[in-house]
C-alpha atoms as a PDB file:
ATOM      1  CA  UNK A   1      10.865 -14.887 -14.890  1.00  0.00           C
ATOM      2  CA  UNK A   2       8.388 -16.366 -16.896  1.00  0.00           C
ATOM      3  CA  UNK A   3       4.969 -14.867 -18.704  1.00  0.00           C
ATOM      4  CA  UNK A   4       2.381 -15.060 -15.824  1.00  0.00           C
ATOM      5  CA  UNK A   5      -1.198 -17.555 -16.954  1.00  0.00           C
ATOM      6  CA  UNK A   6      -3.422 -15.592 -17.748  1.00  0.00           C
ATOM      7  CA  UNK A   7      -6.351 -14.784 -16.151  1.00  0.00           C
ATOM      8  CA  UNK A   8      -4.956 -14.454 -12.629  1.00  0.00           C
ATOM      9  CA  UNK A   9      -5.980 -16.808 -10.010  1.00  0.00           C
ATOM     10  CA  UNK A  10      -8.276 -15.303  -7.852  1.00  0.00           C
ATOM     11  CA  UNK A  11      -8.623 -16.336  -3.898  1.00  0.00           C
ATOM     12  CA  UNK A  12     -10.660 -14.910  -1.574  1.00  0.00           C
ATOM     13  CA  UNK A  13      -9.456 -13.543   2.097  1.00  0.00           C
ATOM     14  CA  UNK A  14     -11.021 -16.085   4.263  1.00  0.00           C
ATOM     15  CA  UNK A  15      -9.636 -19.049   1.969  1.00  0.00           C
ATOM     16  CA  UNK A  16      -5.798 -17.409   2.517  1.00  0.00           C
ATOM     17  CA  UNK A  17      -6.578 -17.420   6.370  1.00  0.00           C
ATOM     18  CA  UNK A  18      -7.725 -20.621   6.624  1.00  0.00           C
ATOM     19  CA  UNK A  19      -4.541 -21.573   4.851  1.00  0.00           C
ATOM     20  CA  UNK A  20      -2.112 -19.849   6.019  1.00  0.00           C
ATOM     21  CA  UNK A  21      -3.759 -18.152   9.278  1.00  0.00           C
ATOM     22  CA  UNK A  22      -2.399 -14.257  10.504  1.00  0.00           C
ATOM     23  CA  UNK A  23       0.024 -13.879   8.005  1.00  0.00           C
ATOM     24  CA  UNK A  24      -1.833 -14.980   4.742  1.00  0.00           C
ATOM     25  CA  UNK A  25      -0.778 -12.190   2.876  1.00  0.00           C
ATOM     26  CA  UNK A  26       3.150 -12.598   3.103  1.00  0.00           C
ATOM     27  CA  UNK A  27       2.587 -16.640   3.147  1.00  0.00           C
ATOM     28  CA  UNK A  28       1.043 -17.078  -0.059  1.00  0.00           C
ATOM     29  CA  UNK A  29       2.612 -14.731  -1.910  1.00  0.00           C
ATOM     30  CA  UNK A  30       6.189 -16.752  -0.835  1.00  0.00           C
ATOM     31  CA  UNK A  31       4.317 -19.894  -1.957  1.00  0.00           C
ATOM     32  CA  UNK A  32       2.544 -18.327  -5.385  1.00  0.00           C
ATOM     33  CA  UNK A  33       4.578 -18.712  -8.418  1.00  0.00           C
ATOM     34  CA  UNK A  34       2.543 -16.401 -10.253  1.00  0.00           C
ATOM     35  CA  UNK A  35       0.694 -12.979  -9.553  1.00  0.00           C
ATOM     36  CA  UNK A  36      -2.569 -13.758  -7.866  1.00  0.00           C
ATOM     37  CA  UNK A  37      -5.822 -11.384  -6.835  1.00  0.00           C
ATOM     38  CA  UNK A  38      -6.703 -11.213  -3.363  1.00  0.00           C
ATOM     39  CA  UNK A  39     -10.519 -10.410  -2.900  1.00  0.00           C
ATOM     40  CA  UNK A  40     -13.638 -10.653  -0.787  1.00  0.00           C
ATOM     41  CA  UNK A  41     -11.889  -8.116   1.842  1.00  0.00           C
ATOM     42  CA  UNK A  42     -12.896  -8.302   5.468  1.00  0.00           C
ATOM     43  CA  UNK A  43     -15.116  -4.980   6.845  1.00  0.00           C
ATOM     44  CA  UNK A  44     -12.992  -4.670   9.171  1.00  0.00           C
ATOM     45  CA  UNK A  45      -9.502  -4.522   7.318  1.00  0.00           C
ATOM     46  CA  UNK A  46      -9.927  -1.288   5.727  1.00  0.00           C
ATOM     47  CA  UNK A  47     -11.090   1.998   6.178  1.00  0.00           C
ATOM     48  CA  UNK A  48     -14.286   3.453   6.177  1.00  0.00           C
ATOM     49  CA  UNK A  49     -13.992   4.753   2.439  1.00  0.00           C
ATOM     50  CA  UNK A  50     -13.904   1.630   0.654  1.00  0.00           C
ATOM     51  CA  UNK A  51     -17.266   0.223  -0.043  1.00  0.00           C
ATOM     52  CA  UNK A  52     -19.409  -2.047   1.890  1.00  0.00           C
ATOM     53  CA  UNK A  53     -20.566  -5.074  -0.521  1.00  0.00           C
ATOM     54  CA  UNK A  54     -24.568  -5.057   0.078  1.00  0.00           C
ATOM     55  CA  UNK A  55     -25.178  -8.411  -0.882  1.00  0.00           C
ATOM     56  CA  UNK A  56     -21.957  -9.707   1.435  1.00  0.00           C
ATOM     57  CA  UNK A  57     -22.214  -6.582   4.045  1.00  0.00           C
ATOM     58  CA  UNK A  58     -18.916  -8.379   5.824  1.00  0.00           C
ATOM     59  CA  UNK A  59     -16.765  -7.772   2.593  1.00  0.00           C
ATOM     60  CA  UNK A  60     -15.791  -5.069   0.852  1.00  0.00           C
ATOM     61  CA  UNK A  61     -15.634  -4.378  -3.082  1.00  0.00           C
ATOM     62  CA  UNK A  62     -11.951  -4.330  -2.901  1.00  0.00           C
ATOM     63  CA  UNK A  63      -9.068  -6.688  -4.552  1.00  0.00           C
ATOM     64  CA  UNK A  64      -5.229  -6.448  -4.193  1.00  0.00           C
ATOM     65  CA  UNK A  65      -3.046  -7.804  -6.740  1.00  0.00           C
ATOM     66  CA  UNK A  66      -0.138 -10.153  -4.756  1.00  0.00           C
ATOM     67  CA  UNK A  67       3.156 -10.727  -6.441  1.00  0.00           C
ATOM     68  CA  UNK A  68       4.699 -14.305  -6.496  1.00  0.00           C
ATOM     69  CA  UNK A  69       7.864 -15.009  -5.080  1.00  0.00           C
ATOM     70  CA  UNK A  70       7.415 -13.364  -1.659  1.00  0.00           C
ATOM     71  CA  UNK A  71       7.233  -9.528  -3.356  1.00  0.00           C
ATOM     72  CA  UNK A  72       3.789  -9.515  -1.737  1.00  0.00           C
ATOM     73  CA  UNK A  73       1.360  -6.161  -2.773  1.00  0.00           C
ATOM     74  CA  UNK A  74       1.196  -5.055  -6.559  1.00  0.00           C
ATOM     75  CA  UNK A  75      -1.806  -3.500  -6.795  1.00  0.00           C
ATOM     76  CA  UNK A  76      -4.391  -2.323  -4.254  1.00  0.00           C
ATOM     77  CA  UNK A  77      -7.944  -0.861  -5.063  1.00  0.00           C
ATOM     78  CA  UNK A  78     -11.707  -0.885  -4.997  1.00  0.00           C
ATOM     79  CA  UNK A  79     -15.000   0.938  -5.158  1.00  0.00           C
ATOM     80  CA  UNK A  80     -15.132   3.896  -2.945  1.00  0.00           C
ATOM     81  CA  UNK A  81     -17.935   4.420  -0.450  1.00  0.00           C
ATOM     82  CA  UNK A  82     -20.327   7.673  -1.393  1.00  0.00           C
ATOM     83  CA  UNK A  83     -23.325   7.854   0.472  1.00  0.00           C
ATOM     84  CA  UNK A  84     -23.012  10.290   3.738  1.00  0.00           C
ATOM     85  CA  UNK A  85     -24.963   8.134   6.169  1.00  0.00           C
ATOM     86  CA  UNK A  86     -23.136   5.014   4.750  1.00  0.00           C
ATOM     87  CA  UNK A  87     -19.715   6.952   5.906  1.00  0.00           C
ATOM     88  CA  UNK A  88     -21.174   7.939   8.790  1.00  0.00           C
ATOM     89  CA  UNK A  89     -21.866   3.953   9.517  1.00  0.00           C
ATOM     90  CA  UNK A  90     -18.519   2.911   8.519  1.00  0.00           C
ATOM     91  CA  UNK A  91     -16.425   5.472  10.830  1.00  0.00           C
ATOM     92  CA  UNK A  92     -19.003   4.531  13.857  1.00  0.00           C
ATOM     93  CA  UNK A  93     -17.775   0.824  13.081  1.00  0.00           C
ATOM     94  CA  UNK A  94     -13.882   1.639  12.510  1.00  0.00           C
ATOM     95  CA  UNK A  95     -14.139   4.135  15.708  1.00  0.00           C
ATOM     96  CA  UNK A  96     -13.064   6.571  13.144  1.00  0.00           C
ATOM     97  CA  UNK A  97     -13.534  10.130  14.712  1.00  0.00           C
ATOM     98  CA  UNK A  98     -15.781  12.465  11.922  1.00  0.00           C
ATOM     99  CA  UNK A  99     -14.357  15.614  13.018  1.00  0.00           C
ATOM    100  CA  UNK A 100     -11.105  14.408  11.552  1.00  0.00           C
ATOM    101  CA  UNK A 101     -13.078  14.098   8.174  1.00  0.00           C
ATOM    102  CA  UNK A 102     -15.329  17.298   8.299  1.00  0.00           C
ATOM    103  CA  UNK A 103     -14.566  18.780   5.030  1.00  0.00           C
ATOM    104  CA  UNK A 104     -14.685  15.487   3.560  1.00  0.00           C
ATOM    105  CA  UNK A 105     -18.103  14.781   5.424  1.00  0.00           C
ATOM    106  CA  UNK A 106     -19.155  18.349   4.306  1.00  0.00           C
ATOM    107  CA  UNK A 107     -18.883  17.066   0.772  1.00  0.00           C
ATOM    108  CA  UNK A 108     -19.982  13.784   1.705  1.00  0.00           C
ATOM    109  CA  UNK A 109     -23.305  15.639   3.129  1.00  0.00           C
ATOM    110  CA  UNK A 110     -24.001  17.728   0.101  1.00  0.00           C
ATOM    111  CA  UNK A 111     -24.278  14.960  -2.588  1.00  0.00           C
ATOM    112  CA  UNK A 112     -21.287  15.463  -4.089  1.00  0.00           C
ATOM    113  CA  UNK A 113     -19.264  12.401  -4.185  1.00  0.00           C
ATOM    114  CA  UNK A 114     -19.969  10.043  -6.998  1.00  0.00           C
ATOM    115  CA  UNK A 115     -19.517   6.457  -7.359  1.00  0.00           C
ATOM    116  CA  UNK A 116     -16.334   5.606  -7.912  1.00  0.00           C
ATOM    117  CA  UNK A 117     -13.338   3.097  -7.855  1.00  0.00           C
ATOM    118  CA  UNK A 118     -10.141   3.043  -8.546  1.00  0.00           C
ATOM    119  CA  UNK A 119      -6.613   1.430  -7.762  1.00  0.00           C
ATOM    120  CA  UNK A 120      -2.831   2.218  -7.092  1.00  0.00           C
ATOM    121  CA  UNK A 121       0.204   0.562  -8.120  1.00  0.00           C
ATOM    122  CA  UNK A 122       3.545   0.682  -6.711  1.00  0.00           C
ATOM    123  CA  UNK A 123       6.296   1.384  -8.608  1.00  0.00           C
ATOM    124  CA  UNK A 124       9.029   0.494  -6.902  1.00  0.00           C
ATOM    125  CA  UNK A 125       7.795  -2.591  -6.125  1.00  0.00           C
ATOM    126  CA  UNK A 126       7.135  -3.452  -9.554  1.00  0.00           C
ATOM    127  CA  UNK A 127      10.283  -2.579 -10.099  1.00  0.00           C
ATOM    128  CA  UNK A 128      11.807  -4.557  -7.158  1.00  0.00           C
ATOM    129  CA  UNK A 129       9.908  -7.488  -8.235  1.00  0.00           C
ATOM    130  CA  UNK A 130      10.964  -7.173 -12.395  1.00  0.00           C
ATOM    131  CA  UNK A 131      14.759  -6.662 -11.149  1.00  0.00           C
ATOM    132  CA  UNK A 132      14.392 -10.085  -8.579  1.00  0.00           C
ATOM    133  CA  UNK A 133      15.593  -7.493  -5.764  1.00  0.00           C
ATOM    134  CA  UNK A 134      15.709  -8.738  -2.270  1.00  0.00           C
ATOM    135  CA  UNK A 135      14.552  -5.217  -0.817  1.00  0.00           C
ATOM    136  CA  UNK A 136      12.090  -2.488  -1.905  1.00  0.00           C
ATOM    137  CA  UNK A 137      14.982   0.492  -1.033  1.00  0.00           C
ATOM    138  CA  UNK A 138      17.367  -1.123  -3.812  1.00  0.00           C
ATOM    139  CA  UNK A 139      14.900   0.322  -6.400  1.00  0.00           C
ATOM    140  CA  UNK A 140      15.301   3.965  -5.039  1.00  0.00           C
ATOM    141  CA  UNK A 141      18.343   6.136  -6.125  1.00  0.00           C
ATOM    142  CA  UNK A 142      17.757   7.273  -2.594  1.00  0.00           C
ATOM    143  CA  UNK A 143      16.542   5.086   0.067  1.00  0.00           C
ATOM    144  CA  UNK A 144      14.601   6.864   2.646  1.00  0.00           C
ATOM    145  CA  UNK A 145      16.023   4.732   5.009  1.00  0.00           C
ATOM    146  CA  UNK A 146      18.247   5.945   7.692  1.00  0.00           C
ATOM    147  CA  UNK A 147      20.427   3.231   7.324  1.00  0.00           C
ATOM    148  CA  UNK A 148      21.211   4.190   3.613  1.00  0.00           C
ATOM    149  CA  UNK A 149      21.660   7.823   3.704  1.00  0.00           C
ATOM    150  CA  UNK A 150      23.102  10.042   0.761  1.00  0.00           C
ATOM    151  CA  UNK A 151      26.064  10.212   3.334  1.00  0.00           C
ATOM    152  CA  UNK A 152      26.454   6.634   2.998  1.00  0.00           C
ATOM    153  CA  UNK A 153      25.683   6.175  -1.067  1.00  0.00           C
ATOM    154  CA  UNK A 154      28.221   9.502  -1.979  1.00  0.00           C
ATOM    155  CA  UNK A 155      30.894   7.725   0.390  1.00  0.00           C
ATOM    156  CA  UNK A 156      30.729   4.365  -1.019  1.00  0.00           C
ATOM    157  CA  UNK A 157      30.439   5.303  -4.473  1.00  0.00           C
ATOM    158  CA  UNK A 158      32.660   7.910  -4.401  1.00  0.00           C
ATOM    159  CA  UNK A 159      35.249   7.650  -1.667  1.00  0.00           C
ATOM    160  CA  UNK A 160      34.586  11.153  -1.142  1.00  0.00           C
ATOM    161  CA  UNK A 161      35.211  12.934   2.216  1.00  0.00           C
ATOM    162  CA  UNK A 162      31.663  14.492   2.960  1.00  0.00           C
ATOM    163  CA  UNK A 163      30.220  16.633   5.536  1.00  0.00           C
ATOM    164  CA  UNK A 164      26.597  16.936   6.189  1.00  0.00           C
ATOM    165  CA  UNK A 165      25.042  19.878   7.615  1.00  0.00           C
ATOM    166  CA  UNK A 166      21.781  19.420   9.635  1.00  0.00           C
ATOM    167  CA  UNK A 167      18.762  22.177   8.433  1.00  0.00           C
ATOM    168  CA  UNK A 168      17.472  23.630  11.221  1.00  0.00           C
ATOM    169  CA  UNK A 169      14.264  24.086   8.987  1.00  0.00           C
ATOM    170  CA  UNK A 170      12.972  20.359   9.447  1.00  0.00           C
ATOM    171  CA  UNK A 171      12.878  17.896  12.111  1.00  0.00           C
ATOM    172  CA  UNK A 172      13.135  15.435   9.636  1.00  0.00           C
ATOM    173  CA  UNK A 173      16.174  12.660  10.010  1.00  0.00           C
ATOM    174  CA  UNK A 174      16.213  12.942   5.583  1.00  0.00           C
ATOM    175  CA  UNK A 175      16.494  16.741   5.461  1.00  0.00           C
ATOM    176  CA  UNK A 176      20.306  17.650   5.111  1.00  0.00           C
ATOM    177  CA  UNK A 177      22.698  19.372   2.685  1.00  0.00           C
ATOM    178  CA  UNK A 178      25.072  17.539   1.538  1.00  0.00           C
ATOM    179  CA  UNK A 179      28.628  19.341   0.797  1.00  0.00           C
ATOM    180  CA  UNK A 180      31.721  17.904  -1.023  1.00  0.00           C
ATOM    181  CA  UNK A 181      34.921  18.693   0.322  1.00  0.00           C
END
């Protein structure tokens, strides 16, 4: 891997569509050779929290950060939306129903949210994409995929006989105790 250029490319949504149409996203970050930022994000694309551009009311003041090399999302963030009847908007237009937001509207309401913005990385898939690994679930020590249980990793690595006993505490497939026998 070589040190990325410096500053990133930037390219907006509608030029990656009208390149590479449905699927810009996963497309140009298998063509990119270096990380690139994504901006100018559709209304429509997100949710009703992230903040409507006024001067470009069809965008929104978020960017992602796309890995090259086909490791797609680094880094995904924005400004936040704040103003209660600007919420109230938004939801209307994402057919978002309020009452699943009422404490947040409450707050909303009262004047309390402040501008903000902020962003989230992923580590794992900065790690997947520092290590060159070919899936996200290689960077875990365990997968939460059903296909890669502790079962499986403490059998393979191991060659220990193990039995798993189901909790009857969770309906979840990744709840068990594992015992060594």
């Amino acid at each position: 891997m070589k040190d990325p250029t410096k500053p990133f490319k930037r390219y907006t949504v509608k030029e990656l569509k009208e390149k590479y149409g449905n699927d810009y996203e996963k497309k140009a970050s298998l063509e990119a050779e270096e990380p690139f930022w994504m901006i100018d994000i559709p209304l429509l694309e997100r949710e009703f929290y992230d903040k409507q551009d006024p001067e470009r009311p069809d965008v929104l003041l978020d960017f992602d950060l796309i890995y090259p090399e086909g490791y797609e999302e680094a880094i995904s963030g924005g400004e936040r939306e704040h103003e209660y009847e600007q919420i109230l908007k938004r939801m209307e237009l994402k057919k978002t129903p309020p009452e699943q937001f009422k404490d947040y509207l409450e707050v909303a309401k009262a004047g309390i949210l402040r501008h903000s913005a902020g962003c989230g990385i992923g580590i794992e898939r900065f790690t997947r994409w520092i290590l060159a690994l070919d899936h996200v679930e290689k960077t875990r020590l365990f997968a939460k995929t059903q296909e890669n249980t502790l079962y499986k990793l403490l059998k393979r690595t191991f060659d220990l006989k193990v039995r798993l006993f189901y909790s009857a505490r969770s309906t979840s497939i990744f709840n068990f105790h594992y015992y060594i026998i």
